[in-house]
N, C-alpha and C. Protein backbone atom coordinates (compact mmCIF):
# COMPACT_ATOMS: atom_id res chain seq x y z
N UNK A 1 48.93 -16.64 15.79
CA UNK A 1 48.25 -15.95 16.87
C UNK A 1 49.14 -14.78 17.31
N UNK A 2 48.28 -13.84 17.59
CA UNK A 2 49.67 -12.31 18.22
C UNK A 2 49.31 -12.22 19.09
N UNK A 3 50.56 -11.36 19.90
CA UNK A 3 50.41 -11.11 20.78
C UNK A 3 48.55 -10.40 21.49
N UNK A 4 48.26 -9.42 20.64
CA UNK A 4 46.75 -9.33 21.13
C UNK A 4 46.11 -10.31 21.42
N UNK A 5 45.75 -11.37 20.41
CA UNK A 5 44.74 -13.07 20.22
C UNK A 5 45.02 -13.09 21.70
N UNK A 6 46.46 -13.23 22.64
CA UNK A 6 46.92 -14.25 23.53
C UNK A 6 46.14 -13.37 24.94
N UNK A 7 46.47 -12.17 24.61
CA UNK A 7 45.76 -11.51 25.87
C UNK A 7 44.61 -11.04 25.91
N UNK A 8 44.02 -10.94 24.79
CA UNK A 8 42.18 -11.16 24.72
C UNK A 8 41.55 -12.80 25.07
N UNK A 9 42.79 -13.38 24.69
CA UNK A 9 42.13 -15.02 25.45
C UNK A 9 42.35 -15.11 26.73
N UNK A 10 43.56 -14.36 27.50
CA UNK A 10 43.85 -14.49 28.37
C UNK A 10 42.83 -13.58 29.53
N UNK A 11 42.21 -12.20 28.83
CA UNK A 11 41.56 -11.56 29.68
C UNK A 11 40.08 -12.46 29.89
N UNK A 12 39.76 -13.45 28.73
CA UNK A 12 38.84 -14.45 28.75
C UNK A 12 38.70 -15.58 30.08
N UNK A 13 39.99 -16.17 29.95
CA UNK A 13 39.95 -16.92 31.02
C UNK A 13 40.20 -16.15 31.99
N UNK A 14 40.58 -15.11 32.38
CA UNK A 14 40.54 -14.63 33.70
C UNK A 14 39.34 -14.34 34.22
N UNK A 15 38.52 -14.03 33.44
CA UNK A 15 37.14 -13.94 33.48
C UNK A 15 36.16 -15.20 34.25
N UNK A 16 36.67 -15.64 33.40
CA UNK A 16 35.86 -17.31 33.78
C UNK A 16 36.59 -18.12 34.65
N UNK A 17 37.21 -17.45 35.16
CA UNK A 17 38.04 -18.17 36.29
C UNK A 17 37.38 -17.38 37.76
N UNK A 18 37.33 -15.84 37.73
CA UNK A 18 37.12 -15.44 38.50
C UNK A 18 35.41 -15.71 38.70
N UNK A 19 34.74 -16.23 37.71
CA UNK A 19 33.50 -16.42 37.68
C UNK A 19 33.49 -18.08 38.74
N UNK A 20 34.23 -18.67 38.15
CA UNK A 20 34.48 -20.00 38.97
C UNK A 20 34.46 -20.21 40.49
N UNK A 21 35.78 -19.19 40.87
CA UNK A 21 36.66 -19.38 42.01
C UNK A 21 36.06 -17.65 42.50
N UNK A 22 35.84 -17.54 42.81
CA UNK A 22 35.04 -15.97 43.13
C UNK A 22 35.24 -15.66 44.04
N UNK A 23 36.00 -16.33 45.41
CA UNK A 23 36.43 -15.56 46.18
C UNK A 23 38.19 -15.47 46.07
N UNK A 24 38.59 -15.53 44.99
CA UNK A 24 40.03 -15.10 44.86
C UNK A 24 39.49 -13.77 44.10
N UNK A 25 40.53 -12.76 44.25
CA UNK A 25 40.01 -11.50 43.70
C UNK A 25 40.66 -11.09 42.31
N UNK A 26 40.51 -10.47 41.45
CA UNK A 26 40.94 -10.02 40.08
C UNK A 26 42.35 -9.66 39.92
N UNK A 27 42.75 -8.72 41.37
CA UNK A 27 44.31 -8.64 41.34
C UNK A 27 44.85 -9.96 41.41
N UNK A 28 44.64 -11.08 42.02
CA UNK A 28 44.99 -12.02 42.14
C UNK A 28 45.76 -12.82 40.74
N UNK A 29 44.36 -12.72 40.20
CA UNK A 29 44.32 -13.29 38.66
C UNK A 29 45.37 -12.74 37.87
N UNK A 30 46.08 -11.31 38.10
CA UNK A 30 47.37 -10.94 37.48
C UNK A 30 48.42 -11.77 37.71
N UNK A 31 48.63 -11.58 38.60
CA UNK A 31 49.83 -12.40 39.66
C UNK A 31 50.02 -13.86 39.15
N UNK A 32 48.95 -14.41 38.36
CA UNK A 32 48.95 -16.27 37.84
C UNK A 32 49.00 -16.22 36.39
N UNK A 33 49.23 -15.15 35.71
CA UNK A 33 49.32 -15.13 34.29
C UNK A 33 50.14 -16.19 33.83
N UNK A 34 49.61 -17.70 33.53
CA UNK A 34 50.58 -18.55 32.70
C UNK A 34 51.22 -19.70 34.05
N UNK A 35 50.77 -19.43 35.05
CA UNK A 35 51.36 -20.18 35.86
C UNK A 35 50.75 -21.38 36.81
N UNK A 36 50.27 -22.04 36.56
CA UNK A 36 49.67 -22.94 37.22
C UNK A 36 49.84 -23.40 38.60
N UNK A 37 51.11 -23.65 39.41
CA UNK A 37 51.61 -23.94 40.41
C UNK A 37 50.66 -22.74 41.39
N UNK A 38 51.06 -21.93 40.24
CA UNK A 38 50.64 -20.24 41.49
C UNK A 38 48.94 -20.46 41.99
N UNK A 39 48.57 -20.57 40.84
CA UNK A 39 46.88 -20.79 40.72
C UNK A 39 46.31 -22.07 41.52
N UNK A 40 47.23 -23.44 41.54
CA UNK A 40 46.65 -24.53 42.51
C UNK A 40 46.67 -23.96 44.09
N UNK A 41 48.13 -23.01 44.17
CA UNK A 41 48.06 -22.76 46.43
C UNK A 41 47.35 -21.64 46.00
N UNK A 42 46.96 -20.67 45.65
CA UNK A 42 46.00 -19.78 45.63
C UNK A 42 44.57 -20.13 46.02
N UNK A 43 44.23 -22.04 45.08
CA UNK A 43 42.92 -22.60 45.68
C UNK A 43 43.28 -22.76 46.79
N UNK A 44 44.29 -23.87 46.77
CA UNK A 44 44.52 -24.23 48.61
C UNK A 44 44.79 -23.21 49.66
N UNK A 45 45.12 -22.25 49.16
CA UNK A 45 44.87 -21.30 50.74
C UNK A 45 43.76 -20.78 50.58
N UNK A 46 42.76 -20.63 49.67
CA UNK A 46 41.59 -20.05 49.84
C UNK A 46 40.28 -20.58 50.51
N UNK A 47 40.26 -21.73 49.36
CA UNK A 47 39.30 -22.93 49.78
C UNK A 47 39.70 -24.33 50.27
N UNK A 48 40.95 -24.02 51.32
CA UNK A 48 41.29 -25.18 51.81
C UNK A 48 41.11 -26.70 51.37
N UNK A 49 41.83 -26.68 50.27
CA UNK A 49 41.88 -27.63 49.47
C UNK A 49 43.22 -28.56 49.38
N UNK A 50 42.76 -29.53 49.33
CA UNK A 50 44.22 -29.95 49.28
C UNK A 50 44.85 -29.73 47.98
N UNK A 51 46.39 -30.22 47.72
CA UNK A 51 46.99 -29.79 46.30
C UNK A 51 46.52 -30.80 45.61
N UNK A 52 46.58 -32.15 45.30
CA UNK A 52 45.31 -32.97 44.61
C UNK A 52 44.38 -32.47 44.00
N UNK A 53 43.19 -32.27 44.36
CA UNK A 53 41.85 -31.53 44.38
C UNK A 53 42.14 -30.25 43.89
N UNK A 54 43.07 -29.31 44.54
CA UNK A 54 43.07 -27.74 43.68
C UNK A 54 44.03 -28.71 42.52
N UNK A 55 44.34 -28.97 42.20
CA UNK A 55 45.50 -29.29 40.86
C UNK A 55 44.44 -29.94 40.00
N UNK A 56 43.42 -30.69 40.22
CA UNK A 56 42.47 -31.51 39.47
C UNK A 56 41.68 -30.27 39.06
N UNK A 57 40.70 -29.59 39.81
CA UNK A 57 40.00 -28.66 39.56
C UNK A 57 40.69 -27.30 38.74
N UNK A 58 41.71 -27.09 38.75
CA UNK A 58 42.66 -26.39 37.86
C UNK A 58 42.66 -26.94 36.37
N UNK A 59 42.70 -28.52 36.57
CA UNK A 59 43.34 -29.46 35.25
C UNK A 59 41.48 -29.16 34.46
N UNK A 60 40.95 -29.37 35.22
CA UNK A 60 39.27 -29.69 34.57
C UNK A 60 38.39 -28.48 33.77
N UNK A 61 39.03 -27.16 35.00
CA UNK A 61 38.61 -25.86 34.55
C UNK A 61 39.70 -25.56 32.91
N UNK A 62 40.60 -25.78 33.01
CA UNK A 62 41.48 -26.42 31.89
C UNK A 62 41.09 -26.41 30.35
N UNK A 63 41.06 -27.94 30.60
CA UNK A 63 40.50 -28.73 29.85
C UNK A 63 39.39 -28.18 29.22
N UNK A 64 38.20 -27.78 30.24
CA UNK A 64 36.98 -27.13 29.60
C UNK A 64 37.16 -26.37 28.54
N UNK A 65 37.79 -25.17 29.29
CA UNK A 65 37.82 -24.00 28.34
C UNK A 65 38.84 -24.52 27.19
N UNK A 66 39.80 -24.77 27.07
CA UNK A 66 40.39 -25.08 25.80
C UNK A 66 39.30 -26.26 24.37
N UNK A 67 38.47 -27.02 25.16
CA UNK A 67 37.85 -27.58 24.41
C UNK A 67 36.75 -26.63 23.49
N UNK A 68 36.25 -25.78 24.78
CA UNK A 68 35.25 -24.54 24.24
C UNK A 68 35.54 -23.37 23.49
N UNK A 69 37.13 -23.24 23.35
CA UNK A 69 37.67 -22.19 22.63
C UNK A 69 38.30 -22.52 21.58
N UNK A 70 38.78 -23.63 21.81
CA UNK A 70 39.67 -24.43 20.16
C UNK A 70 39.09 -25.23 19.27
N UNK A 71 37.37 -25.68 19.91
CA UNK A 71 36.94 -26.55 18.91
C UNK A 71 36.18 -26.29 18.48
């Protein structure tokens, strides 16, 4: 995979993330490139979530897409 593959997948899920979570904004989505921690308090300060619940809904949105893109 090259470097392009990683950031055409990556402009993918940013996509479908912001489609998800829609009131975090696109600059946002820079700022979490690769980072998960960043992306769970981003839910929790947005949609007042606890870290549980944003960390699950992180893990699930996840999961999805890797199943839908790798298999």
């Amino acid at each position: 995979m090259t470097m392009h593959d990683n950031k055409e997948k990556w402009e993918q899920v940013k996509h479908e993330m912001h489609a998800k979570w829609g009131r975090l904004e696109n600059n946002q989505f820079k700022t979490v490139t690769g980072q998960r921690e960043e992306l769970i308090e981003m839910l929790r300060e947005e949609y007042s979530l606890s870290k549980e619940v944003a960390a699950e809904e992180v893990e699930t949105f996840l999961n999805s897409w890797r199943n839908r893109t790798f298999n």
